[in-house]
C-alpha atoms as a PDB file:
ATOM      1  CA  UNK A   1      90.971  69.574  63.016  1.00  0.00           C
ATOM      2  CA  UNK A   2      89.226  66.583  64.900  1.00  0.00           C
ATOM      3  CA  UNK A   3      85.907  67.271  63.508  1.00  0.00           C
ATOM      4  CA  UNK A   4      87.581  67.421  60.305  1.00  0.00           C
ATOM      5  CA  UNK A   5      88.903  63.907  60.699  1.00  0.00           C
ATOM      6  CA  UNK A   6      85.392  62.821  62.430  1.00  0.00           C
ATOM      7  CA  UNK A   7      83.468  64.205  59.879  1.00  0.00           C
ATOM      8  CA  UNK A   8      85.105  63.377  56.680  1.00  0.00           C
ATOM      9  CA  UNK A   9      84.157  61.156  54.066  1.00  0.00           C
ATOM     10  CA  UNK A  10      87.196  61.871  52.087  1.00  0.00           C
ATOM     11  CA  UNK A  11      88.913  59.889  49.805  1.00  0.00           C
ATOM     12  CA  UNK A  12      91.825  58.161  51.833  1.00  0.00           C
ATOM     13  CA  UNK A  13      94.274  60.305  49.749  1.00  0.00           C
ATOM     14  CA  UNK A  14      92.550  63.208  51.136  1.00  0.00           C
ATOM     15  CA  UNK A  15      92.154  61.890  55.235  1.00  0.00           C
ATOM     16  CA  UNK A  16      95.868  61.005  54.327  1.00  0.00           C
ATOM     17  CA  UNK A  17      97.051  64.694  53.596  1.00  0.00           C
ATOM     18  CA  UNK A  18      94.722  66.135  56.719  1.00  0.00           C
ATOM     19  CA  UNK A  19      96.716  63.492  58.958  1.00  0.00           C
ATOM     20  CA  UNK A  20      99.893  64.617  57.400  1.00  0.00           C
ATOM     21  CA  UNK A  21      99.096  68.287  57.975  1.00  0.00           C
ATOM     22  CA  UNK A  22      98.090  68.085  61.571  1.00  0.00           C
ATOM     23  CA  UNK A  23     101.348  65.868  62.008  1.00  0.00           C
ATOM     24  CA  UNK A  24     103.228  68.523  60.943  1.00  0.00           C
ATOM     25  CA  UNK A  25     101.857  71.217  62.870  1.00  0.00           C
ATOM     26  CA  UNK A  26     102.365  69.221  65.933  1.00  0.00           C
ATOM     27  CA  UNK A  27     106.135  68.872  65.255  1.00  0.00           C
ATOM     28  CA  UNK A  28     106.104  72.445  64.138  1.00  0.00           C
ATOM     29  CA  UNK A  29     104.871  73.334  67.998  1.00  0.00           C
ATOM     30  CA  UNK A  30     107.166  70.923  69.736  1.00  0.00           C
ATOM     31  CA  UNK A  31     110.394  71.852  68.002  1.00  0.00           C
ATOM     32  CA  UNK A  32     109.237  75.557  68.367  1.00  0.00           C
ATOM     33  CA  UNK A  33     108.630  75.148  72.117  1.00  0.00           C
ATOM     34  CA  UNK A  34     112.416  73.167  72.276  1.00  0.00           C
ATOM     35  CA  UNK A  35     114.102  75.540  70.583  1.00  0.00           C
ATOM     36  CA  UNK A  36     112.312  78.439  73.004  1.00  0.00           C
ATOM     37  CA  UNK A  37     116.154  78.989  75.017  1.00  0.00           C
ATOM     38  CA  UNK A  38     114.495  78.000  78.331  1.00  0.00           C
ATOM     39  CA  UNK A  39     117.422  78.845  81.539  1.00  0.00           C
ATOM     40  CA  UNK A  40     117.256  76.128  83.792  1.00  0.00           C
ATOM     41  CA  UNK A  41     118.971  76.257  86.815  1.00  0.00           C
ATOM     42  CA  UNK A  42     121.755  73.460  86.373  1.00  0.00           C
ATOM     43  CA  UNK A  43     122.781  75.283  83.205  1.00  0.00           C
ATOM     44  CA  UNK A  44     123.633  78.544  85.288  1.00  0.00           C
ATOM     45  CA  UNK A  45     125.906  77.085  87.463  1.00  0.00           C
ATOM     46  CA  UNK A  46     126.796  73.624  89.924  1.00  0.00           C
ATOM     47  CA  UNK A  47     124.670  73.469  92.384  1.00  0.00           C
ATOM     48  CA  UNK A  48     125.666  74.069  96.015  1.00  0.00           C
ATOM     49  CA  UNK A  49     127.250  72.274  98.259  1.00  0.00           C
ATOM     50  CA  UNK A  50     126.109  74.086 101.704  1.00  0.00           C
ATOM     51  CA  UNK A  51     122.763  75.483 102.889  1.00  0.00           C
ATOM     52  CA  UNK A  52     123.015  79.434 102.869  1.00  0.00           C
ATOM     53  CA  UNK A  53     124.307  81.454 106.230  1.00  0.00           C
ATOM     54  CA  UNK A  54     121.225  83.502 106.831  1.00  0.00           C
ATOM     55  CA  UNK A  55     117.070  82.421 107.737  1.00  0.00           C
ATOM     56  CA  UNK A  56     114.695  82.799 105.214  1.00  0.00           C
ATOM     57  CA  UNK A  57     113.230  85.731 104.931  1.00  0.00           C
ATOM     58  CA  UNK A  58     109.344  85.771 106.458  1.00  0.00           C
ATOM     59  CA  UNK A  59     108.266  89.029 105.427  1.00  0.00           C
ATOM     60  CA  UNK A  60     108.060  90.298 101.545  1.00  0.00           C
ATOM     61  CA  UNK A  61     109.713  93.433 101.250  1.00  0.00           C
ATOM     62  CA  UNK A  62     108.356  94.727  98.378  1.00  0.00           C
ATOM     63  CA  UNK A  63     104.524  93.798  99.610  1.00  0.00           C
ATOM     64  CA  UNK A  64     103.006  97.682 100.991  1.00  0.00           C
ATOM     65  CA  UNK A  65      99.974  99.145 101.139  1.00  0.00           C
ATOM     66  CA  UNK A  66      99.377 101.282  97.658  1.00  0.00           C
ATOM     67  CA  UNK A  67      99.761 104.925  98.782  1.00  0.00           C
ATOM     68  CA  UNK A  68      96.251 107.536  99.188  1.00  0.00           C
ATOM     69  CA  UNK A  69      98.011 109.989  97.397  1.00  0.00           C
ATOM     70  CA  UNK A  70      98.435 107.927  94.364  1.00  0.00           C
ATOM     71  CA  UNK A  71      94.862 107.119  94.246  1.00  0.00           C
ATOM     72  CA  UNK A  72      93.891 110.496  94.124  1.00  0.00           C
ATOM     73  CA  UNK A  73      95.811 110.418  89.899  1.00  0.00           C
ATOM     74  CA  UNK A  74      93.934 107.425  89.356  1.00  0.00           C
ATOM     75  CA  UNK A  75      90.459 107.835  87.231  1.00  0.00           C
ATOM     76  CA  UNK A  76      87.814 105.308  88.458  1.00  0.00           C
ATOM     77  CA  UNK A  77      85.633 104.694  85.281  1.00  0.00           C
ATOM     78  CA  UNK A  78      83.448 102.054  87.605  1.00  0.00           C
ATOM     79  CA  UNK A  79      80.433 103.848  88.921  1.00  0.00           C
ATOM     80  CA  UNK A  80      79.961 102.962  92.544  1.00  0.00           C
ATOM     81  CA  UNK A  81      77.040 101.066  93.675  1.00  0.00           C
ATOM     82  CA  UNK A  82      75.194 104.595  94.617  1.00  0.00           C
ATOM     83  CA  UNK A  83      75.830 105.561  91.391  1.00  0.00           C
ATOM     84  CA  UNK A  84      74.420 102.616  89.633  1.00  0.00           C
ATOM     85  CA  UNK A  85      70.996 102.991  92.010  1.00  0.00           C
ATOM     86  CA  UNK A  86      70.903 106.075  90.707  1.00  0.00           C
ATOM     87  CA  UNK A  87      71.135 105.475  87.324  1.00  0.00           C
ATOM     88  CA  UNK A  88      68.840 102.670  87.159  1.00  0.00           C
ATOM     89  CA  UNK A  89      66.431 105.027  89.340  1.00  0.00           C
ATOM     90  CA  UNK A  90      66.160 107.451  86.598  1.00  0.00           C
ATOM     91  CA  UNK A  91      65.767 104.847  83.879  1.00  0.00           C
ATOM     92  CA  UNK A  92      62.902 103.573  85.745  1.00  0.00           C
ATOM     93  CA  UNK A  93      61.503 106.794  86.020  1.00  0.00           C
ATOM     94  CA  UNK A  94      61.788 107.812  82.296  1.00  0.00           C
ATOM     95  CA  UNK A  95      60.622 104.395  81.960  1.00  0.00           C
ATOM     96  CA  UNK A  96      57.066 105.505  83.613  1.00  0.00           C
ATOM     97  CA  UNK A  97      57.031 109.203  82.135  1.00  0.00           C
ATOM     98  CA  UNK A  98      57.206 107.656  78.782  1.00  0.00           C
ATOM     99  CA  UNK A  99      54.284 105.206  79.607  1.00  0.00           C
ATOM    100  CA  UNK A 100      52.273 108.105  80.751  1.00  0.00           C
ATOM    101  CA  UNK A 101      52.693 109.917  77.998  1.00  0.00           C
ATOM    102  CA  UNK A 102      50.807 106.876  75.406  1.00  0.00           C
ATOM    103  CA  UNK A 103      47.316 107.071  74.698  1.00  0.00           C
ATOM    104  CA  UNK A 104      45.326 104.638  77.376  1.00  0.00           C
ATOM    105  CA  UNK A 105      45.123 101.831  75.024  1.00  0.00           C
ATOM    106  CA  UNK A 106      49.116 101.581  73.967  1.00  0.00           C
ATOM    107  CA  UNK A 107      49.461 102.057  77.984  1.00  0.00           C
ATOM    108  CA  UNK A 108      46.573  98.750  78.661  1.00  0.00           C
ATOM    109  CA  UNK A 109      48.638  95.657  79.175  1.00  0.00           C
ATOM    110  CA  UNK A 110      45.805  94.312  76.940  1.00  0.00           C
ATOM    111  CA  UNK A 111      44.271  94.899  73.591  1.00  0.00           C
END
């Protein structure tokens, strides 16, 4: 919309209805985004009075290693990095057995 505005060489009624659309849509957003039911905290309850009994916990409970015999299900579609030498190993090598296979002047690097 700002290149619009940049760019034109509108009539002013015209650079006055792009203004008024681009007004609008801003509004549009902001009421949209006010209206999105947000829960803050001070609208659950009061806030407390006292610090809680326990520590912190220090550890994250639900943080574990992801099991081996999970991975096993799991279908890698990455080739690994031996497979991807390998691969561009044989492309170079069909590469030079289709060079071979031109008459010497198509294989010259020159006419």
């Amino acid at each position: 919309m700002a290149r619009v505005f940049r760019a034109s060489t509108a009539a002013p009624p015209t650079r006055y209805w792009l203004y008024r659309i681009a007004t609008n849509a801003c509004l549009n957003v902001l009421a949209a985004r006010a209206s999105a039911g947000r829960v803050l905290p001070e609208t659950q309850g009061p806030a407390s009075e006292r610090m809680p009994d326990r520590e912190p916990a220090s550890d994250i409970a639900w943080l574990e290693p992801y099991p081996d015999s999970a991975l096993e299900r799991l279908a890698d579609h990455a080739p690994g990095p031996d497979a991807r030498y390998e691969m561009r190993e044989a492309v170079q090598l069909a590469f030079i057995a289709a060079i071979q296979l031109l008459p010497p002047r198509q294989r010259a690097p020159c006419c």
